[in-house]
Protein backbone atom coordinates (compact mmCIF):
# COMPACT_ATOMS: atom_id res chain seq x y z
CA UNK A 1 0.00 0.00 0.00
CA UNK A 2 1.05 3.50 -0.70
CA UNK A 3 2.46 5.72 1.65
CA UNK A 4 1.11 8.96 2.80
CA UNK A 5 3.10 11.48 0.57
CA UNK A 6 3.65 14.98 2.09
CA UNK A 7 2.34 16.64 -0.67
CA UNK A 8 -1.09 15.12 0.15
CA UNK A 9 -1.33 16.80 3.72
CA UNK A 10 -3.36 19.90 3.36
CA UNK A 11 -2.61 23.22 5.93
CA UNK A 12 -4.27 23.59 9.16
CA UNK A 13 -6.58 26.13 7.49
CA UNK A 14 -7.04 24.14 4.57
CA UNK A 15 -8.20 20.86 6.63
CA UNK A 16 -10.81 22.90 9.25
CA UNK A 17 -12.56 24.04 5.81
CA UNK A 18 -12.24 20.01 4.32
CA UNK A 19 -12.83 18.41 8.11
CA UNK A 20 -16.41 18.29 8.02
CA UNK A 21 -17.02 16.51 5.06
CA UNK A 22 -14.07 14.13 5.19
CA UNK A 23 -14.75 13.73 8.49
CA UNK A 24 -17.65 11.36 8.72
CA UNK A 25 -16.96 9.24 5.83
CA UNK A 26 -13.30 8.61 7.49
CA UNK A 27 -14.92 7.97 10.82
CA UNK A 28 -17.10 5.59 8.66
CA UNK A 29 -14.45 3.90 6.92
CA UNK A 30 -12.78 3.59 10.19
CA UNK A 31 -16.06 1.61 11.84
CA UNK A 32 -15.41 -0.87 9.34
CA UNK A 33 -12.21 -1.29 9.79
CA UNK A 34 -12.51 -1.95 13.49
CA UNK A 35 -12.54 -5.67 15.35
CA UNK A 36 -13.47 -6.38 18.68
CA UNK A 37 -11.11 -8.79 20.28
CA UNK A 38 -13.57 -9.99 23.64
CA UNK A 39 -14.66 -7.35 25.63
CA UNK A 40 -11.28 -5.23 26.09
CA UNK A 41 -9.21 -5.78 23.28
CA UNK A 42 -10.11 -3.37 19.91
CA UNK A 43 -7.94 -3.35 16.75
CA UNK A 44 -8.51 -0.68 14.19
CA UNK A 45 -6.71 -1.72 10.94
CA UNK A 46 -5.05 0.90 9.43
CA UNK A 47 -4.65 2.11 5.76
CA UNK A 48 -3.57 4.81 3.52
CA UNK A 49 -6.69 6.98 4.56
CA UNK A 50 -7.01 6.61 7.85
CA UNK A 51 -3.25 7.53 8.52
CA UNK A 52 -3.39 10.64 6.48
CA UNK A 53 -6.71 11.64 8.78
CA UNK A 54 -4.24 10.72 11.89
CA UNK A 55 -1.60 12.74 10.46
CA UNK A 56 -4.23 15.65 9.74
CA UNK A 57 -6.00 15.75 12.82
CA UNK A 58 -2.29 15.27 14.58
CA UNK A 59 -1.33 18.31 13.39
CA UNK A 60 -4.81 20.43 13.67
CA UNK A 61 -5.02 19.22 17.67
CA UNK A 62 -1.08 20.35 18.27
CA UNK A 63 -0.90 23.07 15.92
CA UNK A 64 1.44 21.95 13.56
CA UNK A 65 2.73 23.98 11.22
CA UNK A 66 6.65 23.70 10.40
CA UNK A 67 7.48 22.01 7.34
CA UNK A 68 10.46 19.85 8.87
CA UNK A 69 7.44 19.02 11.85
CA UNK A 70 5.17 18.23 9.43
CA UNK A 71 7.25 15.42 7.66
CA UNK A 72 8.66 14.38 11.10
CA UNK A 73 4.48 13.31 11.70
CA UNK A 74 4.13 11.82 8.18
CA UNK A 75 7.32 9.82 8.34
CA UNK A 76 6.49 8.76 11.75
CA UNK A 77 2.45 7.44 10.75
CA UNK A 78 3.77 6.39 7.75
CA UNK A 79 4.92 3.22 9.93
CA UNK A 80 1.21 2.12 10.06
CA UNK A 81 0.84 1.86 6.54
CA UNK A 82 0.43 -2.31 5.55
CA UNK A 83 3.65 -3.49 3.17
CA UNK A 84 2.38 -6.22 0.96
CA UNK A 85 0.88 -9.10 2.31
CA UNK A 86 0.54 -7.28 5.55
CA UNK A 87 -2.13 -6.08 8.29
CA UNK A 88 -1.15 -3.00 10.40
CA UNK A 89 -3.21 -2.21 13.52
CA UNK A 90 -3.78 0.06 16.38
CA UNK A 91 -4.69 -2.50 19.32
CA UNK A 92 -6.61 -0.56 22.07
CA UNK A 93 -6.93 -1.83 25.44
CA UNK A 94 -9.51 -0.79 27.01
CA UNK A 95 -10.68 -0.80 30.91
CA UNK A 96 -13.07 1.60 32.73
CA UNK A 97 -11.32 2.94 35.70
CA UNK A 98 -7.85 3.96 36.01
CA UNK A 99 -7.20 1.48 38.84
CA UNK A 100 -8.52 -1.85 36.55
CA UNK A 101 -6.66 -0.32 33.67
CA UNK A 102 -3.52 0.23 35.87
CA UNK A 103 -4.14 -3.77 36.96
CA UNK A 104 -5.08 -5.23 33.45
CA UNK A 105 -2.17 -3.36 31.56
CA UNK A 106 0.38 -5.26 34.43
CA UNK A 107 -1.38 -8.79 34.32
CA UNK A 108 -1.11 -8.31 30.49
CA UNK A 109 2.03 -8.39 29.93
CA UNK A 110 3.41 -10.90 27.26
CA UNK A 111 0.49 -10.02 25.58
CA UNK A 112 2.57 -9.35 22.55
CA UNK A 113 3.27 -13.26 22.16
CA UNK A 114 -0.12 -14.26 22.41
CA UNK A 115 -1.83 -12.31 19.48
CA UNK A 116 -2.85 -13.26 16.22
CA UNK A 117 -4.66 -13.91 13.43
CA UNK A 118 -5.63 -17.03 11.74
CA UNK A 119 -6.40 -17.72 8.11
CA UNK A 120 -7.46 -20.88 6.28
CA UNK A 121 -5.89 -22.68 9.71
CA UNK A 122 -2.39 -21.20 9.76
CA UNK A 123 -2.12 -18.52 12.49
CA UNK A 124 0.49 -15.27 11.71
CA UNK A 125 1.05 -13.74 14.99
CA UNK A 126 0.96 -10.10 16.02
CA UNK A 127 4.83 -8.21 15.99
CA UNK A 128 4.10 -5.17 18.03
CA UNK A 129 5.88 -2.19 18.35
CA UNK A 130 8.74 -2.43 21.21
CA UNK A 131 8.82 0.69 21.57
CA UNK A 132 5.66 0.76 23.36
CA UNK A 133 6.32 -2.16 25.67
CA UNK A 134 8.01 -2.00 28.88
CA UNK A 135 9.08 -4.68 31.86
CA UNK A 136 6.50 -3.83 34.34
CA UNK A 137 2.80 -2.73 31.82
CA UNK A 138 2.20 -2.61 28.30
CA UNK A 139 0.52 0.66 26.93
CA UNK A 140 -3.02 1.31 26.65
CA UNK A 141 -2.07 1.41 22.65
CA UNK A 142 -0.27 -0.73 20.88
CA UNK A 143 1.01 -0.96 16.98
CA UNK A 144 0.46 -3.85 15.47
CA UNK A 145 1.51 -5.87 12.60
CA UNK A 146 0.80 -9.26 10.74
CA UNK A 147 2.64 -10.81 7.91
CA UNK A 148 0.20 -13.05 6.02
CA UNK A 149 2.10 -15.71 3.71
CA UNK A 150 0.31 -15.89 0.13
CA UNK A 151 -1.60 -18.73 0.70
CA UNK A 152 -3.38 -16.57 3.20
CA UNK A 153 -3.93 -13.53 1.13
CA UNK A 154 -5.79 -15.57 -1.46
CA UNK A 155 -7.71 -17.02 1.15
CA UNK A 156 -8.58 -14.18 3.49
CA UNK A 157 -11.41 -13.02 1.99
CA UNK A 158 -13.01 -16.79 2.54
CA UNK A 159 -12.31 -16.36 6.09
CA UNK A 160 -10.31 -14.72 9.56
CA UNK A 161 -10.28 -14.63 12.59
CA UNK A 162 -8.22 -12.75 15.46
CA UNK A 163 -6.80 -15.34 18.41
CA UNK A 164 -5.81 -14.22 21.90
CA UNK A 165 -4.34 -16.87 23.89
CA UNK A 166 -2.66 -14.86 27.02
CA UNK A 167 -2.95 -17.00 29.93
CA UNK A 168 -5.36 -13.81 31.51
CA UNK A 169 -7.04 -13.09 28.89
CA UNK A 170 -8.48 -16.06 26.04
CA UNK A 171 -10.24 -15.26 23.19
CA UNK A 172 -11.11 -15.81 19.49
CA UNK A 173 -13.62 -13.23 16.48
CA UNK A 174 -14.40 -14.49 13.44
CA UNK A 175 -14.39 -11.32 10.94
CA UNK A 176 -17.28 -10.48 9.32
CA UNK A 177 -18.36 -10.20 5.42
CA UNK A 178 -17.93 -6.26 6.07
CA UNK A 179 -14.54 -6.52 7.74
CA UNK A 180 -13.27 -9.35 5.37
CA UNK A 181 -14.08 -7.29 2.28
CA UNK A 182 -12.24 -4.44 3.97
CA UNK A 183 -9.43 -5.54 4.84
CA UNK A 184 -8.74 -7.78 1.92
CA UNK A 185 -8.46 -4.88 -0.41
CA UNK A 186 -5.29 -3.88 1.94
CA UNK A 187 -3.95 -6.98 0.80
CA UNK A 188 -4.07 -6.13 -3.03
């Protein structure tokens, strides 16, 4: 998939006039691009358009405005953007209170080797970001990837399904017709 080019963002005063139409069918686009993993675990799969409305809204909310800024953002989303045979997510974990979160995001940890997702019977599992993993809690938000081979790109569309098997938290979803259709055209 192709990369967010700089010359695509638009200018803070550009995007406010632009938001409110792109908005909603982005925020659309998103909803079907987003799996529910049990009750706490939420992956939004990511692709050319939704990290171009990250970088956007990145630099409405913190006023960006300096060119060498501006790329540092685009370079730095760019990351989410699916190579070839590849998913990219944002996994968000999600607990009500501060205290469970605080609690969950500790018991969690290793959570990173127990993710993945399963196609035609072969499970790829989940490489997430390091960076956002430490020795004592994982982050709220995590960055995602999965390598498919090729005999699971041509049969994704037939059938997925996300696995978590963390000793503290077990789970499987079966993607829907919606989701499937979505997230096979990624892996064009």
């Amino acid at each position: 998939m192709r990369p967010v080019d700089l010359s695509e963002i638009k200018n803070i005063a550009d995007y406010e006039l632009l938001r409110p139409q792109w908005r909603p069918q982005v925020m659309a686009l998103k909803e079907r691009r987003r799996v529910r993993l049990g009750g706490h675990l939420t992956f939004l799969f990511e692709n050319q358009a939704t990290v171009r409305y990250q970088i956007q809204e990145m630099l409405r909310i913190e006023r960006i405005v300096k060119p060498a800024d501006i790329a540092h953002e685009v370079n730095t989303y760019n990351e989410l953007i699916p190579a070839a045979g590849e998913l990219c997510a944002c996994l968000l974990i999600e607990y009500e209170t501060p205290v469970e979160r605080d609690l969950r995001l500790r018991e969690l940890l290793g959570l990173e080797h127990h993710i993945g997702i399963e196609v035609n019977g072969r499970r790829s599992p989940a490489r997430f970001d390091d960076r956002q993993i430490s020795t004592d809690r994982l982050s709220a938000v995590q960055y995602v990837k999965f390598q498919l081979t090729p005999e699971q790109v041509a049969k994704f569309p037939q059938g997925a399904k996300l696995v978590a098997d963390h000793p503290k938290y077990s789970v499987e979803q079966a993607l829907n017709a919606e989701q499937l259709a979505e997230l096979a055209a990624d892996l064009k």
